[in-house]
Protein backbone atom coordinates (compact mmCIF):
# COMPACT_ATOMS: atom_id res chain seq x y z
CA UNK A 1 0.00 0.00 0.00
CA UNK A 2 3.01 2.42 0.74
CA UNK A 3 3.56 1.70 -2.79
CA UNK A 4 1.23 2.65 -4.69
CA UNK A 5 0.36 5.93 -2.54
CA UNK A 6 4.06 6.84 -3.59
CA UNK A 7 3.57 5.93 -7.18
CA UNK A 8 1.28 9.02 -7.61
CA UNK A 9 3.48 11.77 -6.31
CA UNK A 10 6.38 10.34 -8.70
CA UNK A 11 4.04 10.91 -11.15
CA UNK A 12 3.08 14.09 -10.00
CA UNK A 13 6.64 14.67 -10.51
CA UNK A 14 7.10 13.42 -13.93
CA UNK A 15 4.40 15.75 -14.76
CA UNK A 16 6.39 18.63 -13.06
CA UNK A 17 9.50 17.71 -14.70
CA UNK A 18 7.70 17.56 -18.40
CA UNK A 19 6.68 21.26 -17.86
CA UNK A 20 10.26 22.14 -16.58
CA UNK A 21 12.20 20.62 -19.22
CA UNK A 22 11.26 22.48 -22.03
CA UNK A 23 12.19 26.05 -20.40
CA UNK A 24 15.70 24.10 -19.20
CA UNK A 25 15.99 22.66 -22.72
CA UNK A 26 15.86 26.74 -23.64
CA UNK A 27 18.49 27.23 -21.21
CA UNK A 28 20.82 24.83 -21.43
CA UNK A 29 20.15 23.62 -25.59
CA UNK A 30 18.65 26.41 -27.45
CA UNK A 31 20.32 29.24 -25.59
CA UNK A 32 18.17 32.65 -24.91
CA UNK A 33 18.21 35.40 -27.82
CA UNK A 34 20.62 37.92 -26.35
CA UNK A 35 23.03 34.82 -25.50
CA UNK A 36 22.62 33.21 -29.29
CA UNK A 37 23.35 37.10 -30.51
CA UNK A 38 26.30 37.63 -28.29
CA UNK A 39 27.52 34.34 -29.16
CA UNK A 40 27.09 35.17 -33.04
CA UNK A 41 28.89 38.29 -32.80
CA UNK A 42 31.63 36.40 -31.00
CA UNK A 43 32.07 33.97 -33.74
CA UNK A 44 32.07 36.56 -36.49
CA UNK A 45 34.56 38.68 -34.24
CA UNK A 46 36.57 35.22 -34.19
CA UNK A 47 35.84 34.19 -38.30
CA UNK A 48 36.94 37.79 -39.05
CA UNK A 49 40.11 37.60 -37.23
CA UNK A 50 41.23 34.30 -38.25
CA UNK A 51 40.49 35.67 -42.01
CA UNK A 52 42.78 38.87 -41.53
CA UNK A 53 45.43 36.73 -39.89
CA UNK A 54 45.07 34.31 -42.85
CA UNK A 55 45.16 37.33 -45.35
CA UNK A 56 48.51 39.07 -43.66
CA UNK A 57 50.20 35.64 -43.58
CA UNK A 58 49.47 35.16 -47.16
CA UNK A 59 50.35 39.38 -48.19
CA UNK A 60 53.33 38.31 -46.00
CA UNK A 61 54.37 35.28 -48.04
CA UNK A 62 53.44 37.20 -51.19
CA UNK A 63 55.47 40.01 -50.44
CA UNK A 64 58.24 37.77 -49.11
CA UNK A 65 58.30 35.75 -52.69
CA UNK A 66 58.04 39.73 -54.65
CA UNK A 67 60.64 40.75 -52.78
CA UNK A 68 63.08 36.88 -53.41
CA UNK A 69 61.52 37.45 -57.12
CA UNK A 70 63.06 41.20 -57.22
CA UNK A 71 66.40 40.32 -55.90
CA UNK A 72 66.54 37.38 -58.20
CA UNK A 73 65.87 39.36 -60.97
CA UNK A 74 68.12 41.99 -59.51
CA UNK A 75 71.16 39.67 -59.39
CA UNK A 76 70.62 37.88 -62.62
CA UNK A 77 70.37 41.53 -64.38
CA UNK A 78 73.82 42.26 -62.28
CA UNK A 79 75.11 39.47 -63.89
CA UNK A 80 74.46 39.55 -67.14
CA UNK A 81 75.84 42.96 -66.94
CA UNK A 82 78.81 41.64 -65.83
CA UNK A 83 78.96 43.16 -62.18
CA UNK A 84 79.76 40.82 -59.59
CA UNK A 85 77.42 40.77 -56.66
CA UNK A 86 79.45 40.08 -54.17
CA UNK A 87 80.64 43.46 -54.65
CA UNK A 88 83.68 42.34 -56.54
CA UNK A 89 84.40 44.28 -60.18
CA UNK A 90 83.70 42.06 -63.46
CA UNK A 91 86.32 41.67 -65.68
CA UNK A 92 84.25 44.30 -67.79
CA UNK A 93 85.21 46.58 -64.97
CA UNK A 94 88.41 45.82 -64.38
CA UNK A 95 89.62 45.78 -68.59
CA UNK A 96 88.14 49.57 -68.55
CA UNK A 97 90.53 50.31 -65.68
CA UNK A 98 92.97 48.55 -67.39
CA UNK A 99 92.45 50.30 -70.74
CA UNK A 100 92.15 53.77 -68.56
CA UNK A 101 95.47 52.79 -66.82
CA UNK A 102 96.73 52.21 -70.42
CA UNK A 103 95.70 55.70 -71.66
CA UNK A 104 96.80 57.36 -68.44
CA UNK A 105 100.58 55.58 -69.03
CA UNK A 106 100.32 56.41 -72.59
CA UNK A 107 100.06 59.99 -72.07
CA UNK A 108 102.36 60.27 -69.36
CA UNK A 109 105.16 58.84 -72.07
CA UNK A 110 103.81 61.65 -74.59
CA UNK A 111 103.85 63.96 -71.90
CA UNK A 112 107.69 62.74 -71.07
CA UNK A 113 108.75 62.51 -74.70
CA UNK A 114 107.59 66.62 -75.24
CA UNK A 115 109.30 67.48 -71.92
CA UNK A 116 112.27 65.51 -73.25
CA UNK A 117 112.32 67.37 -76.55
CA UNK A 118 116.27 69.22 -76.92
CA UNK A 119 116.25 72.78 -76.27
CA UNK A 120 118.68 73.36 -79.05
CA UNK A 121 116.53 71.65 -81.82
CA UNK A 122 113.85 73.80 -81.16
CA UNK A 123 115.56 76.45 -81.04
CA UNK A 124 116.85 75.32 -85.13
CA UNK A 125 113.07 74.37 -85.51
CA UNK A 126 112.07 77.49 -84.72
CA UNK A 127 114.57 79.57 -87.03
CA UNK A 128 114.03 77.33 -89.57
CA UNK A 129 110.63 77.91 -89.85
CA UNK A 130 111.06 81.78 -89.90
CA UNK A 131 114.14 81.54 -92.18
CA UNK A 132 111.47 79.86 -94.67
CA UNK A 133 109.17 82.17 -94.51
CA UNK A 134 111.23 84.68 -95.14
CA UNK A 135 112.57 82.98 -98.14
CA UNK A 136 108.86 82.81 -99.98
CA UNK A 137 108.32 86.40 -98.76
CA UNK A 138 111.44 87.27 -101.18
CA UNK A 139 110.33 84.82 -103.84
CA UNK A 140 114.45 83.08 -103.46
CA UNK A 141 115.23 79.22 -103.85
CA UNK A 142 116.85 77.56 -100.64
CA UNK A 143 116.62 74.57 -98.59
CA UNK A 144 117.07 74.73 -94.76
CA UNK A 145 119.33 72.30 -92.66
CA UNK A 146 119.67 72.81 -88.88
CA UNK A 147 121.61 70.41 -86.89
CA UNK A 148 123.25 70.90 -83.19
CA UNK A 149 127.14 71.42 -82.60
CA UNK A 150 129.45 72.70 -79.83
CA UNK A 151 126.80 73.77 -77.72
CA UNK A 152 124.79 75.80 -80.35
CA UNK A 153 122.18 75.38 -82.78
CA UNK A 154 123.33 75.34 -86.52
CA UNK A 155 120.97 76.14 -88.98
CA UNK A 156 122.17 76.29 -93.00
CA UNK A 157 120.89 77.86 -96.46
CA UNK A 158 121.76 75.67 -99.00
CA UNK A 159 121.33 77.93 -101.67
CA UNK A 160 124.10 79.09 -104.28
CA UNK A 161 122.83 82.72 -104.61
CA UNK A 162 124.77 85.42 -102.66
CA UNK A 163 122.14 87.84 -102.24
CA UNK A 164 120.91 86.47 -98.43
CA UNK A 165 125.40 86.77 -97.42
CA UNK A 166 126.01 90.21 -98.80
CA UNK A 167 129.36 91.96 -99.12
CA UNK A 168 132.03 90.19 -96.44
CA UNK A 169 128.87 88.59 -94.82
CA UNK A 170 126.84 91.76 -93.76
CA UNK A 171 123.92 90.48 -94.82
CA UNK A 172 124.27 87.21 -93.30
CA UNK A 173 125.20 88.72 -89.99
CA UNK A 174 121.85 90.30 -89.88
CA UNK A 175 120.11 87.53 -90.93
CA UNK A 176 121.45 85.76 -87.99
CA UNK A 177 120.17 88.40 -85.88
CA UNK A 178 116.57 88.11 -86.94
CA UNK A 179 116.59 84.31 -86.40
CA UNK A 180 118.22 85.02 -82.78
CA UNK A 181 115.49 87.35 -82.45
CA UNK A 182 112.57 85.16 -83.57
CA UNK A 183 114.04 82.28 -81.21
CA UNK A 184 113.89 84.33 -78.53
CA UNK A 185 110.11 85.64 -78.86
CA UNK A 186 109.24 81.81 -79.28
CA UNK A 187 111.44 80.45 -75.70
CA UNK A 188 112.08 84.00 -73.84
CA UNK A 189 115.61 83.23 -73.49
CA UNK A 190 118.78 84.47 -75.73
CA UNK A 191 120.10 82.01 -78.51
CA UNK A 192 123.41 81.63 -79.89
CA UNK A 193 122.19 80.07 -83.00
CA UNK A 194 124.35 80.01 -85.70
CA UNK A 195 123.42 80.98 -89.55
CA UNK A 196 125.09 80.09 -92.25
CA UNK A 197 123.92 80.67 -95.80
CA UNK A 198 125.44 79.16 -99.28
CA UNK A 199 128.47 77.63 -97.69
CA UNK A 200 130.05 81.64 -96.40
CA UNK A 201 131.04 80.22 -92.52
CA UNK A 202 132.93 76.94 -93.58
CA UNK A 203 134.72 78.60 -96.51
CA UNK A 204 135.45 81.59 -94.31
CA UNK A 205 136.32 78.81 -91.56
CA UNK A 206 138.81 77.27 -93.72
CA UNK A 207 140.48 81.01 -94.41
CA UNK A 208 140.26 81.61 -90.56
CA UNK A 209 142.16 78.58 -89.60
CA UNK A 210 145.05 79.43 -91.86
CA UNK A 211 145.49 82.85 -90.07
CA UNK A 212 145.56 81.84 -87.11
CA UNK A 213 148.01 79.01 -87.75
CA UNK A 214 150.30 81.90 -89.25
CA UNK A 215 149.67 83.96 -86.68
CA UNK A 216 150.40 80.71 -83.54
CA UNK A 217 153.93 80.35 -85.81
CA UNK A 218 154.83 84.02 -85.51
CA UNK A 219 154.08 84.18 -81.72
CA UNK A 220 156.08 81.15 -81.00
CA UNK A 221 159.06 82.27 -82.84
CA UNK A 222 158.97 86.05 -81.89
CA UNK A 223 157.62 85.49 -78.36
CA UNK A 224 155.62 89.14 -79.21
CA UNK A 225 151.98 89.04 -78.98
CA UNK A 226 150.18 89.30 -82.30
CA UNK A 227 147.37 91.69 -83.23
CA UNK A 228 144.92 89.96 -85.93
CA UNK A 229 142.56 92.44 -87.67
CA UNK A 230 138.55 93.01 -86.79
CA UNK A 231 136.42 90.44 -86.70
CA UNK A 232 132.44 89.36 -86.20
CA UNK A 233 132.04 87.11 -82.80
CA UNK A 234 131.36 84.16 -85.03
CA UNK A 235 135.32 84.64 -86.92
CA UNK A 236 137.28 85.39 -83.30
CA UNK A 237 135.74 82.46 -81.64
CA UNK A 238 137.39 80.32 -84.08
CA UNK A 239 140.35 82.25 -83.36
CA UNK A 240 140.34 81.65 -80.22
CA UNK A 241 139.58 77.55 -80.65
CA UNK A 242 143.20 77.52 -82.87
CA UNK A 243 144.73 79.25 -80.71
CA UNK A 244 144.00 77.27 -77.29
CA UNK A 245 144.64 73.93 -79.46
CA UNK A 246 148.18 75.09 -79.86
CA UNK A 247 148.94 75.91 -76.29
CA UNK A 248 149.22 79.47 -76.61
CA UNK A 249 146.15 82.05 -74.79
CA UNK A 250 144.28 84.97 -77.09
CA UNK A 251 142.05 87.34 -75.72
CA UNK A 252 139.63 89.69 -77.15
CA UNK A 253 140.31 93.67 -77.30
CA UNK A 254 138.23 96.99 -78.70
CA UNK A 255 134.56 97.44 -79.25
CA UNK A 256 132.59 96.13 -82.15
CA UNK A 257 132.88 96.80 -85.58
CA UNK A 258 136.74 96.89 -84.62
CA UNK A 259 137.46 94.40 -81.85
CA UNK A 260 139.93 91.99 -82.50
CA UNK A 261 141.92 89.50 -81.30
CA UNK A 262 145.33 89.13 -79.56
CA UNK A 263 147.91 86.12 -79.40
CA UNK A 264 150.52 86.26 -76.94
CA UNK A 265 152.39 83.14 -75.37
């Protein structure tokens, strides 16, 4: 009998429970609608984040391979231009240095060669030139020689007209001037260039060379110095080459037109 009065209430209690469960079931199962919003917004929050995340991990990779694609590029592009990139000069590089170095050295040797160029040859270049000119201007036939001796520039007429030598070489004397004169314009510095036109200075050499000999005999045997007669500075300087071959001393006396020279033991 205890049984079956209880039997009641636990159905009593089923009942209750039936009623109970449903508002549970939208507790527990189905969730209330501010809950199933705020859980909605949650997920999209979450959804939206793992997308962005997803997104900057794949502009990250993108960028990285851009970036590995660029320098790629970059370094085949270096290469095929020849530049090392290791920092390191191609061979391209290093023939243009070479090449420069070449033209650098090349001009230093020109540079050396002018620099190296006899002041005395220029000095016959440069008469030579204005002795030519000189020649057209007075319509006369001549070729020009210059070569260096004893010190001095030589420079030679070869011509067998008489007009440029003059009466006892006047004309040649001032000739010789002018040329002096157009050296020294050209280099700022005197010349003792020597002119010499149809052959006058070595005949008149040869002539000069016998005097003096006389002259070196009749010192010697007379022991009295010896007075030879005016002469240009060109004429006494061979004078005085005889005379210091043979042992004896000369020296140079008067002012021009009339010095001369004097032989004494």
């Amino acid at each position: 009998m205890s049984d079956e009065s209880a039997q009641p209430v636990a159905s009593g209690e089923v009942d209750q429970l039936d009623h109970e469960l449903p508002e549970q079931s939208d507790v527990s199962g189905g969730a209330s609608p501010e809950v199933t919003d705020a859980a909605v917004a949650t997920q999209e929050t979450v959804d939206r984040e793992d997308s962005e995340a997803v997104e900057e991990a794949d502009t990250a990779q993108n960028t990285d391979g851009v970036e590995k694609t660029d320098a790629a590029e970059e370094t085949d592009t270096a290469e095929a231009d020849g530049v090392d990139v290791d920092g390191a000069e191609a061979d391209g590089t290093v023939e243009a240095e070479d090449s420069t170095d070449e033209d650098s050295e090349a001009s230093t040797e020109t540079a050396e060669d002018e620099d190296e160029v006899d002041p005395l040859d220029e000095e016959g270049d440069i008469a030579a030139d204005y002795l030519e000119e000189l020649l057209d201007i007075a319509d006369l036939d001549g070729d020009i020689d210059t070569y260096v001796e004893a010190g001095r520039a030589h420079v030679s007429i070869v011509t067998d007209s008489q007009v440029l030598v003059g009466k006892n070489g006047k004309v040649l004397e001032a000739l010789q001037e002018l040329a002096r004169l157009a050296v020294m314009t050209e280099t700022g510095h005197r010349s003792r260039l020597m002119l010499d036109v149809a052959g006058f200075r070595e005949v008149r050499r040869k002539e000069l060379l016998v005097l003096a000999a006389e002259a070196i005999a009749s010192v010697k045997s007379t022991g009295e110095p010896e007075h030879l007669t005016p002469m240009n500075p060109f004429e006494r300087k061979i004078i005085h080459d005889a005379v210091a071959a043979a042992g004896l001393t000369s020296e140079s006396e008067g002012v021009e037109p009339k010095r001369h020279v004097v032989i004494s033991v």
